[in-house]
PDB file of N, CA and C in Angstrom:
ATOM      1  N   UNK A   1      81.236 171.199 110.719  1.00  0.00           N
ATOM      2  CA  UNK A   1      82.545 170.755 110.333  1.00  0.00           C
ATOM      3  C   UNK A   1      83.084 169.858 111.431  1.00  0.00           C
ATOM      4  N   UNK A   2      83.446 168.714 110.671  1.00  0.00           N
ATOM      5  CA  UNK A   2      84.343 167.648 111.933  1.00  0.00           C
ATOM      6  C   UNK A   2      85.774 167.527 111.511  1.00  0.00           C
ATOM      7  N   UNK A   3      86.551 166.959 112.866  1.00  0.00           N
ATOM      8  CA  UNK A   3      88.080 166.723 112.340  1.00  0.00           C
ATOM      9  C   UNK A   3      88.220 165.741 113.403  1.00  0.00           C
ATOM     10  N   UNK A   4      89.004 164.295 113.042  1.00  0.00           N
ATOM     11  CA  UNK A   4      89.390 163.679 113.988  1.00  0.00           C
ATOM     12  C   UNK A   4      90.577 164.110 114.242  1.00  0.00           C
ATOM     13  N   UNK A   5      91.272 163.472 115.475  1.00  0.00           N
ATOM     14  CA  UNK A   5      92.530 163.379 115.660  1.00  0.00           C
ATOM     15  C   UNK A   5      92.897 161.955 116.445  1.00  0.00           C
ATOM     16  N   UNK A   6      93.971 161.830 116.524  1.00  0.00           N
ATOM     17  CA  UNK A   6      93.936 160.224 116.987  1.00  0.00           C
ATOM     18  C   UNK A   6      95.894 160.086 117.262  1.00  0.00           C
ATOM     19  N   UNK A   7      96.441 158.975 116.942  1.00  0.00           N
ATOM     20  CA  UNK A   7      97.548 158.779 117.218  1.00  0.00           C
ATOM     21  C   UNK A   7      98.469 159.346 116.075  1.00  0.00           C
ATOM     22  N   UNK A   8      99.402 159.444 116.205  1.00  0.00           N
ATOM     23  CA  UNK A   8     100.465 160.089 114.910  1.00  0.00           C
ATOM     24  C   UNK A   8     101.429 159.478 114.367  1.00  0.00           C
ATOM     25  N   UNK A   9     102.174 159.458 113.401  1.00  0.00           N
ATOM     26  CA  UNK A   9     103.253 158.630 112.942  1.00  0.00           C
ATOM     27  C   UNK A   9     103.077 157.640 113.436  1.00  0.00           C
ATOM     28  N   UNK A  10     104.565 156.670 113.733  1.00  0.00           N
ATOM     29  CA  UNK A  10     104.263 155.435 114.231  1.00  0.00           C
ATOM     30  C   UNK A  10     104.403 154.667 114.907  1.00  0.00           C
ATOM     31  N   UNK A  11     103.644 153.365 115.648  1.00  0.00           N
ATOM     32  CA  UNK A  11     102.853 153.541 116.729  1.00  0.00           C
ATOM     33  C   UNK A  11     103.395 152.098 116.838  1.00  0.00           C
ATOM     34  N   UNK A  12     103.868 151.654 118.204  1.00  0.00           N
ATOM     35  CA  UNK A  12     103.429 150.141 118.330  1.00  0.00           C
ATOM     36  C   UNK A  12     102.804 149.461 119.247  1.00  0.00           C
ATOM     37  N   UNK A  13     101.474 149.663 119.099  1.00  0.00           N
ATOM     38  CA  UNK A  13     100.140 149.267 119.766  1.00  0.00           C
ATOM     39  C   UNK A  13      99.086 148.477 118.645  1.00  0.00           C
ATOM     40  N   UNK A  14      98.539 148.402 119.221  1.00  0.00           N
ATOM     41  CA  UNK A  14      97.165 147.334 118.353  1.00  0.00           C
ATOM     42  C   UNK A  14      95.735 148.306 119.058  1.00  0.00           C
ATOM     43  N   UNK A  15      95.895 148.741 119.955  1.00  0.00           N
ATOM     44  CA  UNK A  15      94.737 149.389 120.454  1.00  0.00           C
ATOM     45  C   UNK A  15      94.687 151.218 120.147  1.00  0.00           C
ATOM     46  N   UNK A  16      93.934 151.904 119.725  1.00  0.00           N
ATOM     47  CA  UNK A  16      94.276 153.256 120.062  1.00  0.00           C
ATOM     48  C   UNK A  16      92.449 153.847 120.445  1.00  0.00           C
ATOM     49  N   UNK A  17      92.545 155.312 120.268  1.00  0.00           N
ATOM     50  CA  UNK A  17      91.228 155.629 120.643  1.00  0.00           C
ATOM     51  C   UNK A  17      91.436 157.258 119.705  1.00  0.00           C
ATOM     52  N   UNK A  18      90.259 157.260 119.302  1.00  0.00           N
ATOM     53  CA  UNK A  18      90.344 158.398 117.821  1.00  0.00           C
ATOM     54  C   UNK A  18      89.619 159.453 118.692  1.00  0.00           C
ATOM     55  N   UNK A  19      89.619 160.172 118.378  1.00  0.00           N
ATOM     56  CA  UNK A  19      88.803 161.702 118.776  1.00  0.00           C
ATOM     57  C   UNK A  19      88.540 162.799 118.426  1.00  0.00           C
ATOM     58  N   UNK A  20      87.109 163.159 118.386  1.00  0.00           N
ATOM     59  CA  UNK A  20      87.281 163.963 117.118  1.00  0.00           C
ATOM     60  C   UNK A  20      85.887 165.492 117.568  1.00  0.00           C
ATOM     61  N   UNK A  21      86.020 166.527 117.171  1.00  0.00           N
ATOM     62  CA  UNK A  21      85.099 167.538 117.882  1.00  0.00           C
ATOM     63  C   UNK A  21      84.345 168.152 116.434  1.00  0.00           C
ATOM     64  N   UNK A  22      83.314 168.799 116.768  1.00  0.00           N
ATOM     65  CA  UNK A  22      82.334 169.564 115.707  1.00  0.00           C
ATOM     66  C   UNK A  22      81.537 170.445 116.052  1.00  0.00           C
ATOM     67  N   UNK A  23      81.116 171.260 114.759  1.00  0.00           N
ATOM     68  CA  UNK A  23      80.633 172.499 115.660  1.00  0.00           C
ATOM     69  C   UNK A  23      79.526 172.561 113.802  1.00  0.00           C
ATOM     70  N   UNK A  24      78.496 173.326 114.321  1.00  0.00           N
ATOM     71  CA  UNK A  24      77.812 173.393 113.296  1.00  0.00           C
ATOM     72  C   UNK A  24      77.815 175.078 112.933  1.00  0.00           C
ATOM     73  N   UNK A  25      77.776 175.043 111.572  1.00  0.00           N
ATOM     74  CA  UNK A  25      78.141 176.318 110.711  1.00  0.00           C
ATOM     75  C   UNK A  25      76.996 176.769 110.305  1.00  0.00           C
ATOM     76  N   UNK A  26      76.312 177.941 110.652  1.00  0.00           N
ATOM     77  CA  UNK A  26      75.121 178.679 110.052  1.00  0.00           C
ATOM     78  C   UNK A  26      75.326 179.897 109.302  1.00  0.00           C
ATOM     79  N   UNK A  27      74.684 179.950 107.919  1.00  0.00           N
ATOM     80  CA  UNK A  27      74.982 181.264 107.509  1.00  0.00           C
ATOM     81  C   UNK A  27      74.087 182.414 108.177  1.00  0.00           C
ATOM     82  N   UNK A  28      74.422 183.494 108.457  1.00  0.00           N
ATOM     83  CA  UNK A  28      73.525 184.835 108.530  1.00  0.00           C
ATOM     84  C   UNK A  28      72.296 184.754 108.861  1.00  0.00           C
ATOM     85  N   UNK A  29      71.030 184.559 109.438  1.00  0.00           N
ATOM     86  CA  UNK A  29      69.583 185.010 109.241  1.00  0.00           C
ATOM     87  C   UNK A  29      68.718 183.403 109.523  1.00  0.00           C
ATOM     88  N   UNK A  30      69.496 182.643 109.985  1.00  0.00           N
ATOM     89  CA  UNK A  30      69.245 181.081 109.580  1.00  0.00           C
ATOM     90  C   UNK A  30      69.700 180.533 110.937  1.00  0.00           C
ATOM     91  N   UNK A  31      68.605 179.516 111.047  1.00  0.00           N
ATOM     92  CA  UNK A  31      68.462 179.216 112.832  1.00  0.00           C
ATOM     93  C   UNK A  31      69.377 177.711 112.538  1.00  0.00           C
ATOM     94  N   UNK A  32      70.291 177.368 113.463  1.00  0.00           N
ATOM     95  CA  UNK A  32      70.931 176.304 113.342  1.00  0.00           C
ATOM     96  C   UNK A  32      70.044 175.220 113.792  1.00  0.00           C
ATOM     97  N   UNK A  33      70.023 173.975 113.549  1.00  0.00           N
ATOM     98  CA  UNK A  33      69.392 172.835 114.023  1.00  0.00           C
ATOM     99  C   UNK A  33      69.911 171.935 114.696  1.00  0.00           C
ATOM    100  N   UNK A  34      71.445 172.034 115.048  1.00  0.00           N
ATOM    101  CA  UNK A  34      72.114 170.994 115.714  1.00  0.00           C
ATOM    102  C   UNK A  34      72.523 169.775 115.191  1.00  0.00           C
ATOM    103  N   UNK A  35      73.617 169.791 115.671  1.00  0.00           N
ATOM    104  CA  UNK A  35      74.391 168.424 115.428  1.00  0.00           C
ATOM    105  C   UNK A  35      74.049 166.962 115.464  1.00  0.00           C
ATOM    106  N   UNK A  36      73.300 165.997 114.870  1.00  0.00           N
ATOM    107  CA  UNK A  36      72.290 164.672 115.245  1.00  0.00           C
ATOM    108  C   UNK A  36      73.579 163.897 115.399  1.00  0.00           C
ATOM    109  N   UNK A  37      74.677 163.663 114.165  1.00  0.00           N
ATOM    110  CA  UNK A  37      75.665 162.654 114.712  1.00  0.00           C
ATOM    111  C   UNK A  37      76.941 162.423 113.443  1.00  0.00           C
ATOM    112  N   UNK A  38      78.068 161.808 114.127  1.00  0.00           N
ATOM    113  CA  UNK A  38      78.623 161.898 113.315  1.00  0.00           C
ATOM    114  C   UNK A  38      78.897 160.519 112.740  1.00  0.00           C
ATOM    115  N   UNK A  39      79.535 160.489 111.177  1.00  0.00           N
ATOM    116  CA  UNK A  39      79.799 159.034 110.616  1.00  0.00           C
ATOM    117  C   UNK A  39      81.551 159.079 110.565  1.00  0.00           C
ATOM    118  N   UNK A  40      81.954 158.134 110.901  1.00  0.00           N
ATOM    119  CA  UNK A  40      83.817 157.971 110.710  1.00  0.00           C
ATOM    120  C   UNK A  40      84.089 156.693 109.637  1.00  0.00           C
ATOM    121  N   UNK A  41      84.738 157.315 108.803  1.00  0.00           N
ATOM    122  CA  UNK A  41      85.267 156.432 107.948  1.00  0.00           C
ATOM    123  C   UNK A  41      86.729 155.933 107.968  1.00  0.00           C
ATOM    124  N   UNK A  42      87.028 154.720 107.324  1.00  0.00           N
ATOM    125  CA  UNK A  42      88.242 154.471 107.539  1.00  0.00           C
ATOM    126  C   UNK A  42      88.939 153.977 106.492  1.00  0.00           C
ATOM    127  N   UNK A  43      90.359 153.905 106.146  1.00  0.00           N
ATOM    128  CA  UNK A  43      90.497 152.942 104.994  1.00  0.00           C
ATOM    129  C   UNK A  43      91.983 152.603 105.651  1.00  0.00           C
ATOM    130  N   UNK A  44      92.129 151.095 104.994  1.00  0.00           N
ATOM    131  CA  UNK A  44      93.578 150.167 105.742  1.00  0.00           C
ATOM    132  C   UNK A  44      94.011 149.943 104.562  1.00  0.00           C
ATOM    133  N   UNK A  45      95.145 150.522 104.553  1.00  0.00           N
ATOM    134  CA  UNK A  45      96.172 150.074 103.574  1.00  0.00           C
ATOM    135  C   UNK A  45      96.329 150.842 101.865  1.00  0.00           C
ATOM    136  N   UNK A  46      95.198 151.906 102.309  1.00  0.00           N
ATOM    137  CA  UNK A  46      95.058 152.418 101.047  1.00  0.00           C
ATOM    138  C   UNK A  46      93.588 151.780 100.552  1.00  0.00           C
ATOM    139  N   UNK A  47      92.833 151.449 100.684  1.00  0.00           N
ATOM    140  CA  UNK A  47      91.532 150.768 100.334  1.00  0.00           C
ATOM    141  C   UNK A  47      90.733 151.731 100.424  1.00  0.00           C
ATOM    142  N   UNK A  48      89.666 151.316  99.484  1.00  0.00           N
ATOM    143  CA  UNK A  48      88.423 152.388  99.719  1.00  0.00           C
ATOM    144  C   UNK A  48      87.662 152.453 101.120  1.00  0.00           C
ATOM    145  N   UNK A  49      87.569 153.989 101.460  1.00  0.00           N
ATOM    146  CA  UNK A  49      87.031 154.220 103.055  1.00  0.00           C
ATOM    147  C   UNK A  49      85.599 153.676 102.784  1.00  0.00           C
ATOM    148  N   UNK A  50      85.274 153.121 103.747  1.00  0.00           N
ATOM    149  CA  UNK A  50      84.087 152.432 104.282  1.00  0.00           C
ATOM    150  C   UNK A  50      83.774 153.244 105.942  1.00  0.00           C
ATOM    151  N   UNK A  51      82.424 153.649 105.944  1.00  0.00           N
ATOM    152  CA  UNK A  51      81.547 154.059 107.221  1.00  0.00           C
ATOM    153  C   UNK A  51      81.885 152.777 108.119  1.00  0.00           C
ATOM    154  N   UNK A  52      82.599 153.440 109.508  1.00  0.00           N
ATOM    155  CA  UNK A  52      82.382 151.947 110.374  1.00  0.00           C
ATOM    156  C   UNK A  52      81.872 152.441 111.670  1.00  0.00           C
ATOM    157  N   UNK A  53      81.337 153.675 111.687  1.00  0.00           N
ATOM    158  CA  UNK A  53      80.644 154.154 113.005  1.00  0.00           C
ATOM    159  C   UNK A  53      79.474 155.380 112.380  1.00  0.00           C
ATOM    160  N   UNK A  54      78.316 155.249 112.795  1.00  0.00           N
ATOM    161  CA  UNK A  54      77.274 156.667 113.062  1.00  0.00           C
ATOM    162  C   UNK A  54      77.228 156.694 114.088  1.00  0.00           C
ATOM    163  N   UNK A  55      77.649 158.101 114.553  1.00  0.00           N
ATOM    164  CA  UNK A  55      77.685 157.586 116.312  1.00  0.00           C
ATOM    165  C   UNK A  55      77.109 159.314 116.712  1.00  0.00           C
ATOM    166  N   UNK A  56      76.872 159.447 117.935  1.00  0.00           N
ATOM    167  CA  UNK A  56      76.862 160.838 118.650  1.00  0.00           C
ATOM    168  C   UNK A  56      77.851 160.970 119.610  1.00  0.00           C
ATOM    169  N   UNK A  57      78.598 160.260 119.524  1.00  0.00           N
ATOM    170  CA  UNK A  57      79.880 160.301 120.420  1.00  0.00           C
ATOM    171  C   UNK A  57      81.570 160.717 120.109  1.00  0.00           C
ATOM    172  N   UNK A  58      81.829 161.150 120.646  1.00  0.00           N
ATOM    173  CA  UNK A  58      83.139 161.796 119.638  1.00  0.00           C
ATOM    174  C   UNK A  58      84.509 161.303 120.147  1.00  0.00           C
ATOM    175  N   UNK A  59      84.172 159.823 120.504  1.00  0.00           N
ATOM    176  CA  UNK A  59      85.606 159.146 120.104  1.00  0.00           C
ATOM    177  C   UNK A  59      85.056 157.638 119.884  1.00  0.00           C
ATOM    178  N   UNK A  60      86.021 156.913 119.566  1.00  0.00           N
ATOM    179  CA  UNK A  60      85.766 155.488 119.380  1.00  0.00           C
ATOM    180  C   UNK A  60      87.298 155.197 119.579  1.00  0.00           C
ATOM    181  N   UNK A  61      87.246 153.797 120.240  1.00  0.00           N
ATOM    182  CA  UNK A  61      87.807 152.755 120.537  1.00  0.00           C
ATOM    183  C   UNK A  61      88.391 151.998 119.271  1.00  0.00           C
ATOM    184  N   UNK A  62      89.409 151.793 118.614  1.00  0.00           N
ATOM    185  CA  UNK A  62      89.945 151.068 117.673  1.00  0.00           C
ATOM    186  C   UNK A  62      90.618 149.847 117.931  1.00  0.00           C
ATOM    187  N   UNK A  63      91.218 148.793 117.201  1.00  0.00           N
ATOM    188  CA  UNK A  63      92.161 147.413 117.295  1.00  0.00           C
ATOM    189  C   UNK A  63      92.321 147.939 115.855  1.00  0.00           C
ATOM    190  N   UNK A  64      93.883 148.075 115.701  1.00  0.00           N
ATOM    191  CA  UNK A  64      94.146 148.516 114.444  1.00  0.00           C
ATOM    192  C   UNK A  64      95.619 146.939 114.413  1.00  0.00           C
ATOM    193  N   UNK A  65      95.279 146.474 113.594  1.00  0.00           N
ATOM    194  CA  UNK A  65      96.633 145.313 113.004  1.00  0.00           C
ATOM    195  C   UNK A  65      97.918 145.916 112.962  1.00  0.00           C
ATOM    196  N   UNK A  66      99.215 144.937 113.274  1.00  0.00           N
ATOM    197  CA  UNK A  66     100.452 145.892 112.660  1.00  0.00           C
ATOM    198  C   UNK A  66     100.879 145.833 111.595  1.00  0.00           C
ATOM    199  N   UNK A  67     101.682 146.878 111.277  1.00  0.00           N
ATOM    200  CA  UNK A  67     101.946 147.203 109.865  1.00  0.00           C
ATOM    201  C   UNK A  67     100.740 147.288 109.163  1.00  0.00           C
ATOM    202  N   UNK A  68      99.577 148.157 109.507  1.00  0.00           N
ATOM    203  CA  UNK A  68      98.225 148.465 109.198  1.00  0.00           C
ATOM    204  C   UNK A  68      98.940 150.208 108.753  1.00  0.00           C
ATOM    205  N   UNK A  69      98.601 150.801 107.444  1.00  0.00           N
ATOM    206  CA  UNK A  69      98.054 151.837 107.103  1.00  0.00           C
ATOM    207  C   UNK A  69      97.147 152.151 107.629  1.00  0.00           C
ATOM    208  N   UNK A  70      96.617 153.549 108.350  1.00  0.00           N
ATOM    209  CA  UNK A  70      94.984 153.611 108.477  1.00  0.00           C
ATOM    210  C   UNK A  70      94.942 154.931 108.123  1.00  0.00           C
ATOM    211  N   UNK A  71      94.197 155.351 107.275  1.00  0.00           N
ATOM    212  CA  UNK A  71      93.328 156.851 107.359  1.00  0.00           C
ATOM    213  C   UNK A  71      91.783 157.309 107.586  1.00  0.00           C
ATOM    214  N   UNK A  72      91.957 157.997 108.489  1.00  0.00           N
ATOM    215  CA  UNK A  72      89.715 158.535 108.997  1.00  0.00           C
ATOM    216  C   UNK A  72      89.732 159.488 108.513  1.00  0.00           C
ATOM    217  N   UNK A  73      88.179 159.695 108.452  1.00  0.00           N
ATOM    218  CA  UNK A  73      87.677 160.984 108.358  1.00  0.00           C
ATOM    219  C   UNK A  73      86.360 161.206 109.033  1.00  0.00           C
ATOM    220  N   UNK A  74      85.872 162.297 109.214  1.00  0.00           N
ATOM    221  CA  UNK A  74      84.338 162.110 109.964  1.00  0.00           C
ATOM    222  C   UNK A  74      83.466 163.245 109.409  1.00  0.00           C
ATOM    223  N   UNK A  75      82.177 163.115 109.039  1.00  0.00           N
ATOM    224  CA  UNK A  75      81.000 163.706 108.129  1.00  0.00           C
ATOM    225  C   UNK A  75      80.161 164.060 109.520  1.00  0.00           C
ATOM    226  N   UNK A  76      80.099 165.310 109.955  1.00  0.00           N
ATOM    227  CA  UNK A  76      79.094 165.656 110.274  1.00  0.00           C
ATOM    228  C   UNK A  76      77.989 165.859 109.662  1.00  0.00           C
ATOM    229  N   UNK A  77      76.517 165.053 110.601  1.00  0.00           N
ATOM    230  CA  UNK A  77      75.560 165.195 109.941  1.00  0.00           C
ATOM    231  C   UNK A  77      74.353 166.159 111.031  1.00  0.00           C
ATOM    232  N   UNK A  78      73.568 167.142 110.505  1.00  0.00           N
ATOM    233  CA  UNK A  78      73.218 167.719 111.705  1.00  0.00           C
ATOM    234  C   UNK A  78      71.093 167.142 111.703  1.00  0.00           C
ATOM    235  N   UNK A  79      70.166 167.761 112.488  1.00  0.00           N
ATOM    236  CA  UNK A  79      69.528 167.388 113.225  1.00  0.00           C
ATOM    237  C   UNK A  79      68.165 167.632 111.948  1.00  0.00           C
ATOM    238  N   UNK A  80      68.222 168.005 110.942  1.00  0.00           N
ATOM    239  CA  UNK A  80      67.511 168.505 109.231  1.00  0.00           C
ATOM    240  C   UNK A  80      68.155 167.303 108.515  1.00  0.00           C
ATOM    241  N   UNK A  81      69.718 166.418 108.731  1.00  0.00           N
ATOM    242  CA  UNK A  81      70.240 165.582 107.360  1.00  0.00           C
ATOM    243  C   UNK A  81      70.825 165.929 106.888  1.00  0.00           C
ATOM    244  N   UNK A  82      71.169 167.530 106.922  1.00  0.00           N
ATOM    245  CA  UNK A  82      72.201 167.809 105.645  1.00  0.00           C
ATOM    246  C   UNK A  82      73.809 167.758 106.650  1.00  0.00           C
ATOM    247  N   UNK A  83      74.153 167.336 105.435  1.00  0.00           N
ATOM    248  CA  UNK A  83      75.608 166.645 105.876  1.00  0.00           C
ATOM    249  C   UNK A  83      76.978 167.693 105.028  1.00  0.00           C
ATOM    250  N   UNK A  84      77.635 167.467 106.221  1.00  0.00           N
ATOM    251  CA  UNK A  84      79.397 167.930 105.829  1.00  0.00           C
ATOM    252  C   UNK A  84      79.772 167.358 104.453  1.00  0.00           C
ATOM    253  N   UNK A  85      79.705 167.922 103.397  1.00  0.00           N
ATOM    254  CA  UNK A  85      80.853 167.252 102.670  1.00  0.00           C
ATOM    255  C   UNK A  85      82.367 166.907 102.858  1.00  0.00           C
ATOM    256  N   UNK A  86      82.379 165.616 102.247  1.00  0.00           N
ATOM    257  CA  UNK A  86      83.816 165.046 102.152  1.00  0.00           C
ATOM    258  C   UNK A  86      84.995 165.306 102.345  1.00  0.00           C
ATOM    259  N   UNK A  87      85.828 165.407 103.218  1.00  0.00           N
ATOM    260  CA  UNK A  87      86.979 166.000 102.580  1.00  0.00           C
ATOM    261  C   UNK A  87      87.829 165.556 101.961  1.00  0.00           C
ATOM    262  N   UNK A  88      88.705 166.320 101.048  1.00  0.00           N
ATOM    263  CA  UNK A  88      89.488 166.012  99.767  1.00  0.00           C
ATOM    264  C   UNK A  88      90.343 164.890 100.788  1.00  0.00           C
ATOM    265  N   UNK A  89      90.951 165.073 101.660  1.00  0.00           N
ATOM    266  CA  UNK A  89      92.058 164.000 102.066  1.00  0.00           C
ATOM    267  C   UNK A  89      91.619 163.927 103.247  1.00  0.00           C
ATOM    268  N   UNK A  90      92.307 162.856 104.020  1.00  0.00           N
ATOM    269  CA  UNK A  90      91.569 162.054 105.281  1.00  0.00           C
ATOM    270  C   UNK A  90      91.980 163.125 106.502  1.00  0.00           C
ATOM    271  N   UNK A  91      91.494 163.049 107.241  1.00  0.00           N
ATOM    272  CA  UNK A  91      91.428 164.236 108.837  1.00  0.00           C
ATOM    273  C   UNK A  91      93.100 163.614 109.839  1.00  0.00           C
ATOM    274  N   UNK A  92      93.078 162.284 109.661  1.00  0.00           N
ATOM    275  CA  UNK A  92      94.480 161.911 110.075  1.00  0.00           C
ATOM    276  C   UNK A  92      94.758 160.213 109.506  1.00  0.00           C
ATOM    277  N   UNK A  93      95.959 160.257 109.609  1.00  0.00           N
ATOM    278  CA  UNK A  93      96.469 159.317 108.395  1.00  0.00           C
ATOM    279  C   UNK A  93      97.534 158.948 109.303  1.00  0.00           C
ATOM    280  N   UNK A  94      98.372 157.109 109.508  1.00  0.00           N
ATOM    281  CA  UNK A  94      99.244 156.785 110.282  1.00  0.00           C
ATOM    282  C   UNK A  94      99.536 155.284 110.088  1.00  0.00           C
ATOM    283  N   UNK A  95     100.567 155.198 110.652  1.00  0.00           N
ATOM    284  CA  UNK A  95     100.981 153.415 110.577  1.00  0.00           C
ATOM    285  C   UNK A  95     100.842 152.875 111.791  1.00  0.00           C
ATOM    286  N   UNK A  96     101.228 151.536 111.941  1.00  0.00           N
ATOM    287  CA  UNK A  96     101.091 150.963 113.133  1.00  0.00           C
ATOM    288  C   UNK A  96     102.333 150.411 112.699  1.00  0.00           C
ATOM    289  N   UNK A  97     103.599 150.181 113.450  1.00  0.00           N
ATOM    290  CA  UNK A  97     104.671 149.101 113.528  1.00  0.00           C
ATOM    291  C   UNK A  97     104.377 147.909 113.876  1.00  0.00           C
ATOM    292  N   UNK A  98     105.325 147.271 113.147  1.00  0.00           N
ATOM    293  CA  UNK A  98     105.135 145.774 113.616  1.00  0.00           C
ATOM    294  C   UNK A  98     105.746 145.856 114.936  1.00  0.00           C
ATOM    295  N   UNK A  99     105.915 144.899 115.802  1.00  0.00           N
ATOM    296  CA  UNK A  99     106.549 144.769 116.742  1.00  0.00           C
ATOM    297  C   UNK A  99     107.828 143.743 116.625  1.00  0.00           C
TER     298      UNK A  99
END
């Protein structure tokens, strides 16, 4: 399971930096395989989220526009392929002010 976190409400910067932690979930009797990496998605303005990082690193560097909508989310994928499902709504969601 992943969750980003990042900046909140709203913001008047153009730069921020997202961050986000994970931990892998094993049922009962079943050897975990580890975490290989995670994917972050994004969507501006309400648009369909698009993958803009597979990374093993658990933050990234953003340039977000002003008066930019943005919402992420992040899919852990572990060290076998099988992956986090989706979540219903984005991990954090925010504006950027104009200046």
């Amino acid at each position: 399971m992943s969750q980003a976190k990042g900046p909140r409400g709203v913001r008047r910067t153009t730069r921020a930096t997202l961050q986000w932690t994970g931990r892998e979930r094993t049922h009962p009797g079943l050897v975990a395989s580890g975490l290989a990496r995670y994917e972050l998605y994004r969507s501006i303005n309400g648009a369909r989220y698009k993958r803009i990082a597979s990374t093993k690193r658990k933050s990234r560097k953003l340039r977000l526009a002003d008066g930019g909508r943005y919402s992420f989310y992040t899919v852990a994928v572990d060290k076998r392929g099988n992956r986090e499902r989706r979540p219903r709504r984005a991990d954090i969601s925010f504006r950027v002010s104009r200046r």
